[in-house]
PDB file of N, CA and C in Angstrom:
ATOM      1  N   UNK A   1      86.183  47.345 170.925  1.00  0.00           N
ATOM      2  CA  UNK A   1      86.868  46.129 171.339  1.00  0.00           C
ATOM      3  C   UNK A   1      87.002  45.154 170.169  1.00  0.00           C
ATOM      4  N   UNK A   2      85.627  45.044 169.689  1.00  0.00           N
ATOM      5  CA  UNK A   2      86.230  44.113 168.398  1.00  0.00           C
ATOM      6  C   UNK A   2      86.932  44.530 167.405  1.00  0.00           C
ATOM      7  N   UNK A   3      87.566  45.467 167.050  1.00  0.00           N
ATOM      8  CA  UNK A   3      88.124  46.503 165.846  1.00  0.00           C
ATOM      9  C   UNK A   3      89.284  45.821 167.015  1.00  0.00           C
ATOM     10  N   UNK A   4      89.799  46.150 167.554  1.00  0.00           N
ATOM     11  CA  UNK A   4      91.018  45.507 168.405  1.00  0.00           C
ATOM     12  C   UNK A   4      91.729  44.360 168.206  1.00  0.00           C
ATOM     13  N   UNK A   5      90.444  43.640 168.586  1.00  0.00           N
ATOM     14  CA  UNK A   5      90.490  42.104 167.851  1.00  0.00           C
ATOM     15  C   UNK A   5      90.982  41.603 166.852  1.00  0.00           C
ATOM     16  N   UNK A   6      90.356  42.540 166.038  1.00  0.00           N
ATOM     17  CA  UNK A   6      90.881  42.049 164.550  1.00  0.00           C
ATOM     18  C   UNK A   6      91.867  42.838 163.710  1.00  0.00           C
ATOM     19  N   UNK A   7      92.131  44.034 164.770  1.00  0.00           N
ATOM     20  CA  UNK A   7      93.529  44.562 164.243  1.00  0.00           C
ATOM     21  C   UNK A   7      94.836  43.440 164.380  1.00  0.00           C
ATOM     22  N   UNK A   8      94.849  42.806 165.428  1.00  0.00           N
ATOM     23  CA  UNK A   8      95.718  42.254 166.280  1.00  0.00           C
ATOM     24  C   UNK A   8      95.372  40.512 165.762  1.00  0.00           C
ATOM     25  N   UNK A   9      94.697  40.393 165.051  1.00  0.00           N
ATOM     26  CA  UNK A   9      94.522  39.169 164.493  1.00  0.00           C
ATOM     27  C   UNK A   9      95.528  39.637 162.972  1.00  0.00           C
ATOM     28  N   UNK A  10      95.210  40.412 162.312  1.00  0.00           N
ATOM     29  CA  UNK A  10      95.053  40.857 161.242  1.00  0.00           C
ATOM     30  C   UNK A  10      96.966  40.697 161.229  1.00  0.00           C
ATOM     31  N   UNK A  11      97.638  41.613 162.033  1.00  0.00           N
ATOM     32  CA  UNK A  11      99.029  41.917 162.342  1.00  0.00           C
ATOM     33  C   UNK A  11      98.977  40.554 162.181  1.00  0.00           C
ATOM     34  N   UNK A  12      98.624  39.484 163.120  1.00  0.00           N
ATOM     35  CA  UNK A  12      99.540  38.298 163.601  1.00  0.00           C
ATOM     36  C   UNK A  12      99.762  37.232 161.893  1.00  0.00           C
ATOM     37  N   UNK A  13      98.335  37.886 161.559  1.00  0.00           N
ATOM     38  CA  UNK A  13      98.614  36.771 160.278  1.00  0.00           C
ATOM     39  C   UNK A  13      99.898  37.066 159.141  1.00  0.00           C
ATOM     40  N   UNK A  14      99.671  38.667 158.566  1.00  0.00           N
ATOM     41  CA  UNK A  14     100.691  39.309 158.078  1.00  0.00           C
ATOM     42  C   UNK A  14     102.433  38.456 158.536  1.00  0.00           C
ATOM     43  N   UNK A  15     101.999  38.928 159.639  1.00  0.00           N
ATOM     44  CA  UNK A  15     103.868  38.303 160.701  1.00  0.00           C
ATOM     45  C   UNK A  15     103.796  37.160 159.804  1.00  0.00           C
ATOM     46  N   UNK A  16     102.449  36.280 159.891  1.00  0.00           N
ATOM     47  CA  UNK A  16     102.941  34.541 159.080  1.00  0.00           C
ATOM     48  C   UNK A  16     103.414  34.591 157.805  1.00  0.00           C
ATOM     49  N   UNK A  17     102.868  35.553 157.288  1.00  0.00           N
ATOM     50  CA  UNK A  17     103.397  35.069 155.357  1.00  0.00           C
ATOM     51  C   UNK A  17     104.448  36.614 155.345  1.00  0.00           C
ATOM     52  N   UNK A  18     104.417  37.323 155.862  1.00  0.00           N
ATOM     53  CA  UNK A  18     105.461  38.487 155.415  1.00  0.00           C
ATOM     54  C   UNK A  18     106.782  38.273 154.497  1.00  0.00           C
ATOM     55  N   UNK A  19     107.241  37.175 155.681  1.00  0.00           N
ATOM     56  CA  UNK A  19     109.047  36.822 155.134  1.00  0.00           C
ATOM     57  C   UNK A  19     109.547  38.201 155.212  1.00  0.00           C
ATOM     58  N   UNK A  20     110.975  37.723 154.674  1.00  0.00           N
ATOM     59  CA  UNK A  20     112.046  38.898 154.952  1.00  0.00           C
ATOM     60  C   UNK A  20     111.638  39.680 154.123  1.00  0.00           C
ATOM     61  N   UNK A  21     112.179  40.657 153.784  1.00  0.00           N
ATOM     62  CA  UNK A  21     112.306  41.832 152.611  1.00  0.00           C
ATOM     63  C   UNK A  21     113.224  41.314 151.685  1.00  0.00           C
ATOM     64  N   UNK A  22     112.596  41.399 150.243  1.00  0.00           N
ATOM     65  CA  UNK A  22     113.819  41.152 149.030  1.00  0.00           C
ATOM     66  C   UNK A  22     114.719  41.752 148.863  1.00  0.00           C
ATOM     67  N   UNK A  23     115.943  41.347 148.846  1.00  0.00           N
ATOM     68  CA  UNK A  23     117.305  41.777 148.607  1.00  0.00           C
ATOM     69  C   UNK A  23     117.334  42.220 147.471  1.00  0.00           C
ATOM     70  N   UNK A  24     116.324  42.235 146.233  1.00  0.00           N
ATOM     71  CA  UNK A  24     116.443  42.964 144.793  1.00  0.00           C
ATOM     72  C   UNK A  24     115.379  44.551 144.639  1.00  0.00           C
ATOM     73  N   UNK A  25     114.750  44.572 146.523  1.00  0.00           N
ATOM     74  CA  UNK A  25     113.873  45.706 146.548  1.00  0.00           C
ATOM     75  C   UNK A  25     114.810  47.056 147.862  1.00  0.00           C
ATOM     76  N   UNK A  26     115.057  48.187 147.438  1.00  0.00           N
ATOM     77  CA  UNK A  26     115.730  48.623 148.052  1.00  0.00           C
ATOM     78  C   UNK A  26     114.703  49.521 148.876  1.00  0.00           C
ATOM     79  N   UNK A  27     114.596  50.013 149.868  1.00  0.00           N
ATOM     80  CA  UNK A  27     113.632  50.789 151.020  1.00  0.00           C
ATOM     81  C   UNK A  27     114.201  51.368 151.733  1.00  0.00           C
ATOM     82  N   UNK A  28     113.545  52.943 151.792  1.00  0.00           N
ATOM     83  CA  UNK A  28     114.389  54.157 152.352  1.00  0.00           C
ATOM     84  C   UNK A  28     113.175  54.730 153.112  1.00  0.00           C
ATOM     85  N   UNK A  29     113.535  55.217 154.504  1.00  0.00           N
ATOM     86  CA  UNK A  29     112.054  55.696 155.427  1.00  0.00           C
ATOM     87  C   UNK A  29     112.327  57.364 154.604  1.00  0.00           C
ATOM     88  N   UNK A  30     111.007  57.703 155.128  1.00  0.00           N
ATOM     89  CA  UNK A  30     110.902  59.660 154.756  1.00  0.00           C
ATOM     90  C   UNK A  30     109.938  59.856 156.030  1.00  0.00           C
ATOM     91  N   UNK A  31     109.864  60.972 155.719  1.00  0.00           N
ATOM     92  CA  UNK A  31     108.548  61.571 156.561  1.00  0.00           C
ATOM     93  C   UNK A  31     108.320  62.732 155.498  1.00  0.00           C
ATOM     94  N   UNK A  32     106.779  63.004 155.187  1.00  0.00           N
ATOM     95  CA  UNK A  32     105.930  63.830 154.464  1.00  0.00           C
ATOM     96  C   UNK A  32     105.319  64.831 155.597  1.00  0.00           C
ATOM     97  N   UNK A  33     106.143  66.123 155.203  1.00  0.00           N
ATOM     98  CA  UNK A  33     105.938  66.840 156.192  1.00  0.00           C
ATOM     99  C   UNK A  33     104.369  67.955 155.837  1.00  0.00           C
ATOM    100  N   UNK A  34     103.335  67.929 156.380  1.00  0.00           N
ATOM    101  CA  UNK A  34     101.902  68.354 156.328  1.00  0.00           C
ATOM    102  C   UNK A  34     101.647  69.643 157.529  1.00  0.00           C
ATOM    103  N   UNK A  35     100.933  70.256 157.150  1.00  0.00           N
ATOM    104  CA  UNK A  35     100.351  71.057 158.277  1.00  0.00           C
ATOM    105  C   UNK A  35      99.863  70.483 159.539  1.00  0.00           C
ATOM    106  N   UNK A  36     100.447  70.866 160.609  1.00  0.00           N
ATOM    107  CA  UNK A  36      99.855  70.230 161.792  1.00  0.00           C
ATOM    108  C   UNK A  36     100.330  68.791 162.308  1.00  0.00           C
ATOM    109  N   UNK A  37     101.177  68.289 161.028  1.00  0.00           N
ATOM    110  CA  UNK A  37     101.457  66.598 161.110  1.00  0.00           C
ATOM    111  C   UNK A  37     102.093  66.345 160.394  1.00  0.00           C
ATOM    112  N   UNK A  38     103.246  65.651 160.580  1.00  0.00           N
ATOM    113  CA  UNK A  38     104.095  64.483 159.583  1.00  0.00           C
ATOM    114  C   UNK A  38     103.468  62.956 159.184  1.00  0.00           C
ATOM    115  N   UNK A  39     103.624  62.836 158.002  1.00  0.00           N
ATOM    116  CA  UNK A  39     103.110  61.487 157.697  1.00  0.00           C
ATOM    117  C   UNK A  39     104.371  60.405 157.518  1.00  0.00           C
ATOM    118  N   UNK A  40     104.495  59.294 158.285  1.00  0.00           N
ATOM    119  CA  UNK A  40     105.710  58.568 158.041  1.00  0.00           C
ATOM    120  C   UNK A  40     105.113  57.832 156.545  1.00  0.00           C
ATOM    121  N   UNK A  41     106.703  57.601 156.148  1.00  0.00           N
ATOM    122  CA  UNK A  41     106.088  57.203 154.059  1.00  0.00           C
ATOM    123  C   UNK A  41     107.537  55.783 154.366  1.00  0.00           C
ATOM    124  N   UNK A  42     107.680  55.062 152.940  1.00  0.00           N
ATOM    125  CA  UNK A  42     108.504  53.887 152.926  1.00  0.00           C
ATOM    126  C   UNK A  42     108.400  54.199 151.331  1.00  0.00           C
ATOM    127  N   UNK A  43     109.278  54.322 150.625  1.00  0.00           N
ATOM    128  CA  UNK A  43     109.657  54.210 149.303  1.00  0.00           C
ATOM    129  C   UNK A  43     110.361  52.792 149.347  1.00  0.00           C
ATOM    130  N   UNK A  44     109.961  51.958 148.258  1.00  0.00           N
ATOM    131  CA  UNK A  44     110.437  50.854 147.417  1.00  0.00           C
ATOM    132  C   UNK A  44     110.787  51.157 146.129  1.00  0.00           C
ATOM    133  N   UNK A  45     111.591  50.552 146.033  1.00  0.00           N
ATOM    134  CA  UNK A  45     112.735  50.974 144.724  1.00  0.00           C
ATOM    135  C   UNK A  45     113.483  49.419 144.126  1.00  0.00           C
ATOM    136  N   UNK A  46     112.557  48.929 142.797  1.00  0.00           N
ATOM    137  CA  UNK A  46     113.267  47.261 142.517  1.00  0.00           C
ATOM    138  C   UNK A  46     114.591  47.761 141.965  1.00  0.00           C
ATOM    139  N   UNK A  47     115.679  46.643 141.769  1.00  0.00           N
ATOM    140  CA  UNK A  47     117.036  47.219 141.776  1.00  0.00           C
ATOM    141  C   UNK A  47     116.556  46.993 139.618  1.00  0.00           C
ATOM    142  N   UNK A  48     115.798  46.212 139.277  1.00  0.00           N
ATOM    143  CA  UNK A  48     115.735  46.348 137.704  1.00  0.00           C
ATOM    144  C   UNK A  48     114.759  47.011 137.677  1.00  0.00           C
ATOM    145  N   UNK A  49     114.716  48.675 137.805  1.00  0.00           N
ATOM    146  CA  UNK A  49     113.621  49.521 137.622  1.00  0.00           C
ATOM    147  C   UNK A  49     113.169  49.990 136.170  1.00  0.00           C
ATOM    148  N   UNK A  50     111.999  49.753 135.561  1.00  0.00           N
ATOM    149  CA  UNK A  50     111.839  50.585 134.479  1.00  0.00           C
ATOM    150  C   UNK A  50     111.820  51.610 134.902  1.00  0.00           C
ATOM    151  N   UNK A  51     112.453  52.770 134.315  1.00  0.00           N
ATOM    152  CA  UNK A  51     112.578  54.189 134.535  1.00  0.00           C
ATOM    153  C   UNK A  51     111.071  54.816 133.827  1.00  0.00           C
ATOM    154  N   UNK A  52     110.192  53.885 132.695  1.00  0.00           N
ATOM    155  CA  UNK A  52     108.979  54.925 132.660  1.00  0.00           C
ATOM    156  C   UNK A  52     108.024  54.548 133.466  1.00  0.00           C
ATOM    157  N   UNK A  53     107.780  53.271 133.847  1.00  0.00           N
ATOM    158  CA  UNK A  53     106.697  53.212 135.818  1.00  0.00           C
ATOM    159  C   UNK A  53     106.794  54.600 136.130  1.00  0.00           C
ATOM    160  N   UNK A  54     105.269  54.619 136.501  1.00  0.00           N
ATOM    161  CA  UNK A  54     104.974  56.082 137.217  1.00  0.00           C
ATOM    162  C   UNK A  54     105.202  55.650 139.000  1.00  0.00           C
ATOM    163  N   UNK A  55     105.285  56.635 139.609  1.00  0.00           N
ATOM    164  CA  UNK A  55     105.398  55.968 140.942  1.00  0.00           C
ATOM    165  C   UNK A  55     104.030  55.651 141.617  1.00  0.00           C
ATOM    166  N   UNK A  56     103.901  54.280 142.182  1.00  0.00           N
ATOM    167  CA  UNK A  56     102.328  53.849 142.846  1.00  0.00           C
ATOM    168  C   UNK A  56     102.323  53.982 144.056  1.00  0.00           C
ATOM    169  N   UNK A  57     101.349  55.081 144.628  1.00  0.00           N
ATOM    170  CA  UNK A  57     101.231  55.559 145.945  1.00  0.00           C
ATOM    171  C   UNK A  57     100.040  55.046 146.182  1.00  0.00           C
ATOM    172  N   UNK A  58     100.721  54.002 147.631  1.00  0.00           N
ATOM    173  CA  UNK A  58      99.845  52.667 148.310  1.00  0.00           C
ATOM    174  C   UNK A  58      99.505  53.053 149.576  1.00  0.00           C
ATOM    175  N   UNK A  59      98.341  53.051 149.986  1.00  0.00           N
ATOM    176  CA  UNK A  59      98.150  53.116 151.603  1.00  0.00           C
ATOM    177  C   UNK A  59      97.342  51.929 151.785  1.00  0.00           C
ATOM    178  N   UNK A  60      97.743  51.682 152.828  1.00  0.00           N
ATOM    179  CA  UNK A  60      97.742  50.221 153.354  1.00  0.00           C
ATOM    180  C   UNK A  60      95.666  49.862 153.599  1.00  0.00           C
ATOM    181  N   UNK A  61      96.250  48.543 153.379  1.00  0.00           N
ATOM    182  CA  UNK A  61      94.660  47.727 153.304  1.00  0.00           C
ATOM    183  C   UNK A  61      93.773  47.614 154.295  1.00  0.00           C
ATOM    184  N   UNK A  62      92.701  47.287 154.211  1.00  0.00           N
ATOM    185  CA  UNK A  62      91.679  47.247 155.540  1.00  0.00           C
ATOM    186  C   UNK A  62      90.693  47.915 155.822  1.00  0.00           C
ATOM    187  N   UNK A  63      90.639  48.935 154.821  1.00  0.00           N
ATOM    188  CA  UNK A  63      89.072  49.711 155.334  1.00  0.00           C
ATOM    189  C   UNK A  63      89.679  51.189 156.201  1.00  0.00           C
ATOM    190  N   UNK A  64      90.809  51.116 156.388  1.00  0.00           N
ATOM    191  CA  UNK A  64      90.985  52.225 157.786  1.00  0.00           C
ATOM    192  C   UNK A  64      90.625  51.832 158.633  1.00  0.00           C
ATOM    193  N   UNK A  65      90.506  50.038 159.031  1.00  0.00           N
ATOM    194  CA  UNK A  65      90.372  49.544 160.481  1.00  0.00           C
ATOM    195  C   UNK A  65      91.501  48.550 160.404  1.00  0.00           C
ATOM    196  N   UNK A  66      91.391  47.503 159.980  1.00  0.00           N
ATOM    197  CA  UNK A  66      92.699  46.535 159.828  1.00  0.00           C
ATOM    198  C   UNK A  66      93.585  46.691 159.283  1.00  0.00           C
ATOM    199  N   UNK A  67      94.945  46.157 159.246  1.00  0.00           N
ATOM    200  CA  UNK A  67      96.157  46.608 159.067  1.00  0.00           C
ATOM    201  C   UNK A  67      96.812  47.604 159.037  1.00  0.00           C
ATOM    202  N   UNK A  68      97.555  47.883 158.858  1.00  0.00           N
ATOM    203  CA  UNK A  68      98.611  49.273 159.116  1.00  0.00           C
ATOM    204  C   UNK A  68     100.003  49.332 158.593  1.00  0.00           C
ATOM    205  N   UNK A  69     100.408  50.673 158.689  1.00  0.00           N
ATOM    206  CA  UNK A  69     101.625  50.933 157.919  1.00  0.00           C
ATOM    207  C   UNK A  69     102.549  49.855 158.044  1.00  0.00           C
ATOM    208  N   UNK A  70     102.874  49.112 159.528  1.00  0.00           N
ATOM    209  CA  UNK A  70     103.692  48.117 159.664  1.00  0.00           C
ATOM    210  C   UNK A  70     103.210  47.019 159.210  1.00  0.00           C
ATOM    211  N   UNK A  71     101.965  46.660 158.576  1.00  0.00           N
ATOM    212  CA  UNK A  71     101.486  45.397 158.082  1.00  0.00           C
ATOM    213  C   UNK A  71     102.162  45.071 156.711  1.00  0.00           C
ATOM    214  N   UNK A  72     102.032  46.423 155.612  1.00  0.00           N
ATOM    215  CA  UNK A  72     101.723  46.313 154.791  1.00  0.00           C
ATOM    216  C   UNK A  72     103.352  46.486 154.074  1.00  0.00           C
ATOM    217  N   UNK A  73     104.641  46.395 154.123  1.00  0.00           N
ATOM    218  CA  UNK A  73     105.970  45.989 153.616  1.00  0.00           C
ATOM    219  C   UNK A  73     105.623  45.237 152.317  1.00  0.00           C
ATOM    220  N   UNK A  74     105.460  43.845 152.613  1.00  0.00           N
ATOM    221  CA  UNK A  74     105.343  42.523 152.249  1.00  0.00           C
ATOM    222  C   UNK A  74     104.504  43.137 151.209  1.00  0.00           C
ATOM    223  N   UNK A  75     103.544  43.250 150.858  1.00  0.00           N
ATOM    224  CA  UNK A  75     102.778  43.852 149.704  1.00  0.00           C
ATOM    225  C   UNK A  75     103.699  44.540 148.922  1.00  0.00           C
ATOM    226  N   UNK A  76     104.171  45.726 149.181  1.00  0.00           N
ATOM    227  CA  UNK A  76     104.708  46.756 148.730  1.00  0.00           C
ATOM    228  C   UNK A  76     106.058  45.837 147.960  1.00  0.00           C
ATOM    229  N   UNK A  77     106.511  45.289 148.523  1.00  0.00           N
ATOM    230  CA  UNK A  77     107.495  45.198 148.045  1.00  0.00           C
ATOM    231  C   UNK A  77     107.532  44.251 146.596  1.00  0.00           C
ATOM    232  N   UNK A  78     106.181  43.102 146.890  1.00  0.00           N
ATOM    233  CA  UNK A  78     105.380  42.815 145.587  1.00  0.00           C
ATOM    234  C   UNK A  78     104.771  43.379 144.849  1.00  0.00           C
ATOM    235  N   UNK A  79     104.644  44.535 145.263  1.00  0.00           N
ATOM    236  CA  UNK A  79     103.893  45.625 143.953  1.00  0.00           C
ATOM    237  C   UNK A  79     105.081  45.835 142.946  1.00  0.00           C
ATOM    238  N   UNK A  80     106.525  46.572 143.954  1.00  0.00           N
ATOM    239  CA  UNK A  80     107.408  46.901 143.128  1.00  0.00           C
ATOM    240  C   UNK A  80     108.143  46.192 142.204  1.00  0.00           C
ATOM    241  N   UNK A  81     108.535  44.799 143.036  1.00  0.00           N
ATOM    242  CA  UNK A  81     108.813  43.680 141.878  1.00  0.00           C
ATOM    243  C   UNK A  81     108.093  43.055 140.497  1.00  0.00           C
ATOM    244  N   UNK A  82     106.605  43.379 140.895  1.00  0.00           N
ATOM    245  CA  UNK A  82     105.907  42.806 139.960  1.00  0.00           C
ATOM    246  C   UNK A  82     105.656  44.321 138.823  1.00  0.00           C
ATOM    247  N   UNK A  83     105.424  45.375 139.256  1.00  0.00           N
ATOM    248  CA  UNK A  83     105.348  46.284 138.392  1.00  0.00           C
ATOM    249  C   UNK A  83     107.043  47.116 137.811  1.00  0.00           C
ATOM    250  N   UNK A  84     107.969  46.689 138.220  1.00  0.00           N
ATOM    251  CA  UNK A  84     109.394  46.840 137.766  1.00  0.00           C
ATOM    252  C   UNK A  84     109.136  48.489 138.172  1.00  0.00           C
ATOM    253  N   UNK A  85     108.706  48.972 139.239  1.00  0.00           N
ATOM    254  CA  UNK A  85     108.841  50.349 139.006  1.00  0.00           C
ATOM    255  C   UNK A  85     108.593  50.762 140.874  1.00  0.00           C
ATOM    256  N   UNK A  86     108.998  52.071 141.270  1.00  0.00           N
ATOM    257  CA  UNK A  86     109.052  52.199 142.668  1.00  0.00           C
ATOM    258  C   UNK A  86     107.513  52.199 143.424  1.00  0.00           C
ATOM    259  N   UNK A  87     107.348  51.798 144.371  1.00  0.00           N
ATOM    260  CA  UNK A  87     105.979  52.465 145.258  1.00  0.00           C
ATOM    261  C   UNK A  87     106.511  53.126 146.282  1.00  0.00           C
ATOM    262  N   UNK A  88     105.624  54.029 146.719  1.00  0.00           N
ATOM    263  CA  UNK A  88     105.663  55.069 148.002  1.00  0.00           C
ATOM    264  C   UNK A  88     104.448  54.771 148.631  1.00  0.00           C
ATOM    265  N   UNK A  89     104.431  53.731 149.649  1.00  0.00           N
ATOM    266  CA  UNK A  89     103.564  53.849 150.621  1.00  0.00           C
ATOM    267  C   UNK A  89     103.816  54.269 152.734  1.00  0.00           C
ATOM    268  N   UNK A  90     102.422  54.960 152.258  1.00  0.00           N
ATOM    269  CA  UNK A  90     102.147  56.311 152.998  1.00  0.00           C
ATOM    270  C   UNK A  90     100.993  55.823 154.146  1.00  0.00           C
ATOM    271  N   UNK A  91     101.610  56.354 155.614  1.00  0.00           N
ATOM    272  CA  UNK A  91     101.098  55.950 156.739  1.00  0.00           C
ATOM    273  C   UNK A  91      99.645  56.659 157.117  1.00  0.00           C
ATOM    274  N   UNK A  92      98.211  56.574 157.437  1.00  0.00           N
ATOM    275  CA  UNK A  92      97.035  57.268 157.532  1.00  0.00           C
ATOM    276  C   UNK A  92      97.150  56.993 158.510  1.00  0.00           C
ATOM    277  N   UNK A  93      95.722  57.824 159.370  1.00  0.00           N
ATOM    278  CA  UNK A  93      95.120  57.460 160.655  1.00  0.00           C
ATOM    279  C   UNK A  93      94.083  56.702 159.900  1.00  0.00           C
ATOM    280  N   UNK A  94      93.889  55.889 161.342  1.00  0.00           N
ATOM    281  CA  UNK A  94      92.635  54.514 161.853  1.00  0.00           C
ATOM    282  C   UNK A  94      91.457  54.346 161.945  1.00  0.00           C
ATOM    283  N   UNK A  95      90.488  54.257 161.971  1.00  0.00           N
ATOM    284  CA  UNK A  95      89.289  54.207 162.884  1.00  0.00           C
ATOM    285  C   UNK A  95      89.964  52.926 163.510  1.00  0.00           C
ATOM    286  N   UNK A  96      89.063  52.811 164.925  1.00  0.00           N
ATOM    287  CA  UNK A  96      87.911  53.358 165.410  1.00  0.00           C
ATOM    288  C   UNK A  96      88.480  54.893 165.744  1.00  0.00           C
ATOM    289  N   UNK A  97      89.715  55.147 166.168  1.00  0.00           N
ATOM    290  CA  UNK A  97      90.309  55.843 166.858  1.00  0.00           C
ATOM    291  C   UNK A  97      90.061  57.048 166.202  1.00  0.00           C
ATOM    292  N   UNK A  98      90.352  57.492 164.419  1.00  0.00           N
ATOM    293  CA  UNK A  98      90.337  58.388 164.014  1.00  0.00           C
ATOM    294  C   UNK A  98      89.238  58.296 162.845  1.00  0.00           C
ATOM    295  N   UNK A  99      87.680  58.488 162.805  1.00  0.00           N
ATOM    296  CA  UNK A  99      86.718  57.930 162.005  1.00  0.00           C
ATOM    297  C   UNK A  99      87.043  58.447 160.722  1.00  0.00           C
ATOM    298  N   UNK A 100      85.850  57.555 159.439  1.00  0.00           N
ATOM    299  CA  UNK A 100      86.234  58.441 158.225  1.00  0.00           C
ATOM    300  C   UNK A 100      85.692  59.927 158.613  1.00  0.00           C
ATOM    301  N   UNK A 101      85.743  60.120 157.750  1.00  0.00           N
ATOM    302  CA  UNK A 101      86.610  60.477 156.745  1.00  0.00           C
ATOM    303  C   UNK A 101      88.363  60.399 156.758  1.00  0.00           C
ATOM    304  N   UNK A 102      88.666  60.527 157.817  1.00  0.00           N
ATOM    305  CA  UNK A 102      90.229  60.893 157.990  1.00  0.00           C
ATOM    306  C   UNK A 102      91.322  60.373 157.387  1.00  0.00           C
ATOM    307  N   UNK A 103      91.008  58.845 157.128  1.00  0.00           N
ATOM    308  CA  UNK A 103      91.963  58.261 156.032  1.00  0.00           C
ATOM    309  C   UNK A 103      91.885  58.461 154.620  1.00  0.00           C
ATOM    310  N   UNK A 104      90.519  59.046 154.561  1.00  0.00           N
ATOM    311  CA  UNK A 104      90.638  59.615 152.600  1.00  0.00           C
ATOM    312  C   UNK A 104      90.818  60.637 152.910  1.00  0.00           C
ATOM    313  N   UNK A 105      91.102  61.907 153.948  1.00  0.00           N
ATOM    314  CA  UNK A 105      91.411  63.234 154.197  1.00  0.00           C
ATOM    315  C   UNK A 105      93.076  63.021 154.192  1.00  0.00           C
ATOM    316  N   UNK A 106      93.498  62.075 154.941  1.00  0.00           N
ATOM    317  CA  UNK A 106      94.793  61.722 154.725  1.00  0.00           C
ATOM    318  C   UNK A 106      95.605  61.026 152.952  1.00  0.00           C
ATOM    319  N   UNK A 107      94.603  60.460 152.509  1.00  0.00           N
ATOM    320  CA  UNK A 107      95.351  59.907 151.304  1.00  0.00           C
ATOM    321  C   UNK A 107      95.357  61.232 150.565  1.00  0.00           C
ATOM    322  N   UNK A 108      94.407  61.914 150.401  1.00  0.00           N
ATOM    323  CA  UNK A 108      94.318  63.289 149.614  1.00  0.00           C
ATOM    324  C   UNK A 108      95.531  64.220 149.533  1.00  0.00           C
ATOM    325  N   UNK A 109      95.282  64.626 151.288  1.00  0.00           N
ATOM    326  CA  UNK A 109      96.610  65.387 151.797  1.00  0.00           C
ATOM    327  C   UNK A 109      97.992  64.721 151.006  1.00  0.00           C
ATOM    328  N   UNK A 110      98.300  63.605 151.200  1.00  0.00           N
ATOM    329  CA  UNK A 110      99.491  63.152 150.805  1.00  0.00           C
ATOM    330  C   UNK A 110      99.578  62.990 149.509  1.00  0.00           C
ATOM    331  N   UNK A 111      98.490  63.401 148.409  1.00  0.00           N
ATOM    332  CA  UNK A 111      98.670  63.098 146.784  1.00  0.00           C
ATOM    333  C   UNK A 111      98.705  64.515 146.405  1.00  0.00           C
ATOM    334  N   UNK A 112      98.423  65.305 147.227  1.00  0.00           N
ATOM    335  CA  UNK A 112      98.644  66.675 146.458  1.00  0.00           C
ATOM    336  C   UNK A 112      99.623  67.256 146.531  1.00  0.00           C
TER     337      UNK A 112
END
C-alpha cells in the first residue's frame, strides 16, 4: 500500500514540472522484442545531433518502485538536449509487483 502511495505521488509531481516535449527533440515509440516479452522503448533524437554521442540507454528512476516509463519523457528529453546526442529509454518491470532482481534482469536483457 505504501509503494502505491508513493508511486502515485511520485506521477503527480512529474505531471507538475514535465511541460510539453521540445520541439528541437524528435521521439519515435519501438518495442524491443525479447523472449517471452516485448519491452516498450522511446528513442530521443535532438534535431542538432552530434553524430559521435554514443547512444544513452536510460531506464527510468526510482529504485524499481517509483516512477515509470510514463514518468520519465521530461528527463530524457534533457539528457538529449544537454548531451547533443540520442537516448533510448527502455520500459522495466516494478516492484512491489515484480521484486528485484527483475529490473536489473530487465536492464541487462535490453543491453545485450
Amino acid at each position: 500500500m505504501q509503494a502505491d502511495i508513493m508511486c502515485a505521488g511520485t506521477d503527480k509531481l512529474v505531471e507538475q514540472f514535465g511541460g510539453r516535449a521540445e520541439p528541437s527533440v524528435n521521439y519515435a515509440h519501438h518495442v524491443l522484442p525479447f523472449e517471452g516479452r516485448d519491452f516498450p522503448a522511446l528513442s530521443y533524437r535532438p534535431s542538432a545531433q552530434n553524430p559521435d554521442i554514443p547512444i544513452l540507454v536510460s531506464f527510468h528512476y526510482g529504485g524499481g518502485i517509483v516512477g515509470s516509463f510514463e514518468t520519465s519523457p521530461a528527463f530524457c528529453v534533457i539528457f538529449a538536449k544537454s548531451i547533443a546526442g540520442s537516448v533510448l529509454s527502455v520500459d522495466n518491470r516494478l516492484a512491489p509487483e515484480r521484486p528485484w532482481p527483475a529490473d536489473l534482469n530487465d536492464a541487462i536483457e535490453a543491453l545485450i
